[in-house]
Protein backbone atom coordinates (compact mmCIF):
# COMPACT_ATOMS: atom_id res chain seq x y z
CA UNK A 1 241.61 71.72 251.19
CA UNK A 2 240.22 68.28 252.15
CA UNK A 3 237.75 66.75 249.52
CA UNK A 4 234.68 65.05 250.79
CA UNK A 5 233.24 62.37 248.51
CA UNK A 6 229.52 61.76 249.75
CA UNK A 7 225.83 60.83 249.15
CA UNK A 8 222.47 61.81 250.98
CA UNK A 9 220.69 59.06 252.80
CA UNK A 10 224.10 56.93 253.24
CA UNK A 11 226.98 57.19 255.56
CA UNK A 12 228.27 60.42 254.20
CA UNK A 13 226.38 61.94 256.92
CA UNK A 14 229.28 60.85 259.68
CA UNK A 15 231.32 62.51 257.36
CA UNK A 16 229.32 65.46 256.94
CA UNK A 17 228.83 66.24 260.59
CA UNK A 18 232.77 65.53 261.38
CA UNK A 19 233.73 68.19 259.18
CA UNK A 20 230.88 70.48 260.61
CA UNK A 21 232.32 69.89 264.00
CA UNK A 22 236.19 70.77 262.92
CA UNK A 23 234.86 73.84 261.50
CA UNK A 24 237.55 74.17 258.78
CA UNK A 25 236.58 74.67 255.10
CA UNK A 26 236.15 71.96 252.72
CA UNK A 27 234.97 71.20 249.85
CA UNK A 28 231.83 68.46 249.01
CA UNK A 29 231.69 66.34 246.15
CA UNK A 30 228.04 65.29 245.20
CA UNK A 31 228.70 61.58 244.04
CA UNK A 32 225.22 60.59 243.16
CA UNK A 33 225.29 56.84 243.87
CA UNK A 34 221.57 56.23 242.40
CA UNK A 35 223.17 57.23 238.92
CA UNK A 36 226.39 54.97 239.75
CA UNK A 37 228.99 57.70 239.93
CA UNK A 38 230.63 55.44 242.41
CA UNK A 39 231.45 52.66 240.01
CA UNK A 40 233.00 55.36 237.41
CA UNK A 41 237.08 54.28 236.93
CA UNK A 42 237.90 58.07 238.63
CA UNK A 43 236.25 57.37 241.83
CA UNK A 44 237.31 53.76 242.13
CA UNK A 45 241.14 55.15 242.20
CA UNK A 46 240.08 56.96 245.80
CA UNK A 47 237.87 54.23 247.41
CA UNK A 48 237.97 50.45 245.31
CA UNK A 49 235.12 49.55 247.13
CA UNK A 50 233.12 52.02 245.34
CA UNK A 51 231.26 53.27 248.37
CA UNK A 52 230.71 56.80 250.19
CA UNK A 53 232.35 58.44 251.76
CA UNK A 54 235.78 59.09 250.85
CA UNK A 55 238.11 61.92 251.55
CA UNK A 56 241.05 63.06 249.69
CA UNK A 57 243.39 65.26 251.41
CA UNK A 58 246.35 66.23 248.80
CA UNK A 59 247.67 62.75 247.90
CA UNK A 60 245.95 61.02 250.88
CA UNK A 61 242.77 59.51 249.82
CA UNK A 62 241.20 57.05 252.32
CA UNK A 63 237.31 55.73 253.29
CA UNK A 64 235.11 54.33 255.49
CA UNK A 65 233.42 56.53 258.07
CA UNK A 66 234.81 55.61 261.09
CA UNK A 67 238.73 55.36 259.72
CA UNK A 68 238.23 59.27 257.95
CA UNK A 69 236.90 60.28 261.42
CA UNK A 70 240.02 58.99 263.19
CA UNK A 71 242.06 60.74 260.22
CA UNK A 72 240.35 64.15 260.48
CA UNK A 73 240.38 64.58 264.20
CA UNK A 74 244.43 64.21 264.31
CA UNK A 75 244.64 66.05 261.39
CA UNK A 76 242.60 69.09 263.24
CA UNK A 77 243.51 68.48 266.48
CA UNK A 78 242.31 71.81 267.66
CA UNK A 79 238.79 70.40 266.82
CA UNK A 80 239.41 68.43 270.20
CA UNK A 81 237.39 65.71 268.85
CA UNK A 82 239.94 62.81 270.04
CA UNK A 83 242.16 63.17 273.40
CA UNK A 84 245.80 63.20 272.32
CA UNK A 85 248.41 59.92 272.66
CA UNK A 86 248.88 59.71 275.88
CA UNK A 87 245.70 60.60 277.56
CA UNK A 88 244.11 57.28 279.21
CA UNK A 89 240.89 58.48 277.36
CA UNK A 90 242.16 58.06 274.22
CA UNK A 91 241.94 53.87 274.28
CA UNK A 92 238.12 54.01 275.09
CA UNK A 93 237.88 56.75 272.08
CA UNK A 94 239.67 54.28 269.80
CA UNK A 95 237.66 50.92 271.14
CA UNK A 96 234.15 53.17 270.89
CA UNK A 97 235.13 54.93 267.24
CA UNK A 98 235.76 50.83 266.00
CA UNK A 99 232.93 49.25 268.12
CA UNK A 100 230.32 50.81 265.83
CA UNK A 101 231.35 49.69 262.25
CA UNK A 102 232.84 46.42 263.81
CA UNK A 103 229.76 45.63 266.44
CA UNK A 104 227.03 48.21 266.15
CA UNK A 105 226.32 47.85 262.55
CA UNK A 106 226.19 44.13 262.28
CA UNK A 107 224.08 44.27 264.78
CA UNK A 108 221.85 46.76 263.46
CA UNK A 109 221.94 44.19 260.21
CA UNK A 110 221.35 41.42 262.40
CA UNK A 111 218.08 42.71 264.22
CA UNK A 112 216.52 44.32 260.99
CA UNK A 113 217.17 41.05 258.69
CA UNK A 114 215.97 38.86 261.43
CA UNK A 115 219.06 36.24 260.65
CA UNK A 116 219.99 33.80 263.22
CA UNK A 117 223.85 34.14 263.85
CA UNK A 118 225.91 31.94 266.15
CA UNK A 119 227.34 34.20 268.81
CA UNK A 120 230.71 32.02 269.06
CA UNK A 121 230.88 33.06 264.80
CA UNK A 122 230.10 36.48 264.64
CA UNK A 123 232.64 39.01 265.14
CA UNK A 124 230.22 41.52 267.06
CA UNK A 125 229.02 38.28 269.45
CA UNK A 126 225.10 38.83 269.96
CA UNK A 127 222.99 41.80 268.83
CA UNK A 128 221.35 41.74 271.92
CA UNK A 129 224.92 42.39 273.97
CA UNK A 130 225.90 44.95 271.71
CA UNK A 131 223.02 46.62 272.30
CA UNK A 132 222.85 46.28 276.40
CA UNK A 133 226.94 47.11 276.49
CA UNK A 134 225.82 50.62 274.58
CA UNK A 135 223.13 51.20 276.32
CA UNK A 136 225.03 50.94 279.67
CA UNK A 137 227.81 53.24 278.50
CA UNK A 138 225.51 56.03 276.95
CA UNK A 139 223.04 55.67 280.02
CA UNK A 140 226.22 57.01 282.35
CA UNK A 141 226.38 60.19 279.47
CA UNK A 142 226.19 62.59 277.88
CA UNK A 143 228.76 61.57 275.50
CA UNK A 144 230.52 57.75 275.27
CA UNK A 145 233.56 59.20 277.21
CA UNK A 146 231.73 60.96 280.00
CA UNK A 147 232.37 64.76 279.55
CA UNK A 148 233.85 64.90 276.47
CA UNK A 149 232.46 64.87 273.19
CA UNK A 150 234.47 63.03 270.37
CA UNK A 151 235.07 61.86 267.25
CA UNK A 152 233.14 58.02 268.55
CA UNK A 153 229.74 60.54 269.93
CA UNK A 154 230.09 61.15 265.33
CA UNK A 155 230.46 57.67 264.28
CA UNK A 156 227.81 55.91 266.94
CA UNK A 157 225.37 58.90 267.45
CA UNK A 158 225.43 58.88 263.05
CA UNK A 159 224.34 54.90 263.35
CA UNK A 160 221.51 55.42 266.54
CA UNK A 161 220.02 58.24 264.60
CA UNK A 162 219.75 56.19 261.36
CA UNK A 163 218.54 53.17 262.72
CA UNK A 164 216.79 54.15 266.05
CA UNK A 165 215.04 57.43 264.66
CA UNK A 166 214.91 57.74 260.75
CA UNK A 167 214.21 54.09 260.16
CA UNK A 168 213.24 52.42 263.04
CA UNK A 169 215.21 49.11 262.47
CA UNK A 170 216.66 48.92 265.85
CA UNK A 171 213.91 49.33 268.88
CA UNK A 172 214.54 53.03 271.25
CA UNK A 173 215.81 52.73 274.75
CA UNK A 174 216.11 56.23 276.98
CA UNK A 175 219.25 56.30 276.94
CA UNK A 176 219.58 55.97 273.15
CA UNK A 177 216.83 58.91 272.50
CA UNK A 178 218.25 60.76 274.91
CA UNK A 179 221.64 60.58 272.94
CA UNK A 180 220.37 61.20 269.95
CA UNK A 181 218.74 63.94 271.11
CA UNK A 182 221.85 65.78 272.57
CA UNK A 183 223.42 64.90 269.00
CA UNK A 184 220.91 66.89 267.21
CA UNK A 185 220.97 69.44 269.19
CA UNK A 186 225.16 70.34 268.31
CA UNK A 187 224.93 73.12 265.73
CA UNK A 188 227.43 70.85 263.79
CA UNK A 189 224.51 68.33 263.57
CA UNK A 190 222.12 70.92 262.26
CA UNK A 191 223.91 72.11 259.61
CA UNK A 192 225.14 68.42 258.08
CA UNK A 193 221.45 67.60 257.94
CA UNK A 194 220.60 70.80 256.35
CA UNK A 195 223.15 69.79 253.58
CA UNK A 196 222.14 66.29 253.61
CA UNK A 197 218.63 67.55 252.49
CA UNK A 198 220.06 69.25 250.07
């Protein structure tokens, strides 16, 4: 049974809700972060960073939200939550499930810190743009590949609701509250947040 190394209030909750969605048992390990049970010599052997989440499954330990999402939905691929090899929907899954930790986040980091960046410098180019190339994709809906909900709704529907709804860092557009809203609404959704409030 997979092992799912998390935290309230952090990333853990892409986590969460992936495994929600797959709807296969496994098990959740607390690792309270505010007491530094990530820095502890155990947990730094499954994720060196000393971050959550992580996920051990067996001998295969790996983090960061977006990469266990990628894991987990070809590990269960019943879940449907990524179109197989093969299907020419699965290379706008795999550029949506990276454009949030590799554009969307910086971005978010950008616009809430207020720091000037040099488009030409920054990996994600311009807040601004990362924003208006989202909002045009989610505004065609209701998921980021049309139809289909995946794996990439978990990882950039986890990031909108954190810093469009809960704290505000990022301003709303329709088209992002209306995607957050059909996120919340899964069941899967529900019931991460339920044990994300512990």
């Amino acid at each position: 049974m997979m092992k799912l190394y998390w935290s309230p209030r952090t990333r853990s909750f892409t986590a969460l809700w992936l495994m929600e969605e797959t709807g296969q048992p496994y098990e959740r390990v607390l690792t309270d972060i505010a007491t530094g049970a990530q820095k502890t010599p155990e947990y730094l052997a499954i994720n060196p960073m000393g971050k959550v989440p992580a996920l051990k499954d067996g001998d295969a330990t790996l983090a960061e939200a977006a990469a266990i999402c990628a894991y987990v939905a070809e590990r269960y691929p019943e879940a449907k939550l990524a179109p197989p090899p093969g299907d020419p929907l699965r290379a706008k899954y795999l550029y949506w499930l990276f454009f949030s930790p590799g554009c969307i986040e910086p971005a978010i980091v950008q616009v809430a810190t207020k720091i000037e960046m040099n488009p030409v410098a920054a990996g994600w180019g311009e807040a601004q743009r990362v924003f208006d190339v989202l909002d045009a994709a989610l505004s065609k809906g209701p998921w980021i590949l049309g139809e289909s909900f995946s794996a990439a709704d978990i990882v950039i529907g986890s990031g909108l609701n954190f810093a469009v709804r809960m704290f505000r860092m990022v301003p709303s557009r329709p088209s992002f509250d209306a995607y957050i809203a059909r996120c919340m609404a899964r069941p899967a959704f529900q019931r991460a947040e339920t044990i994300a409030a512990g």
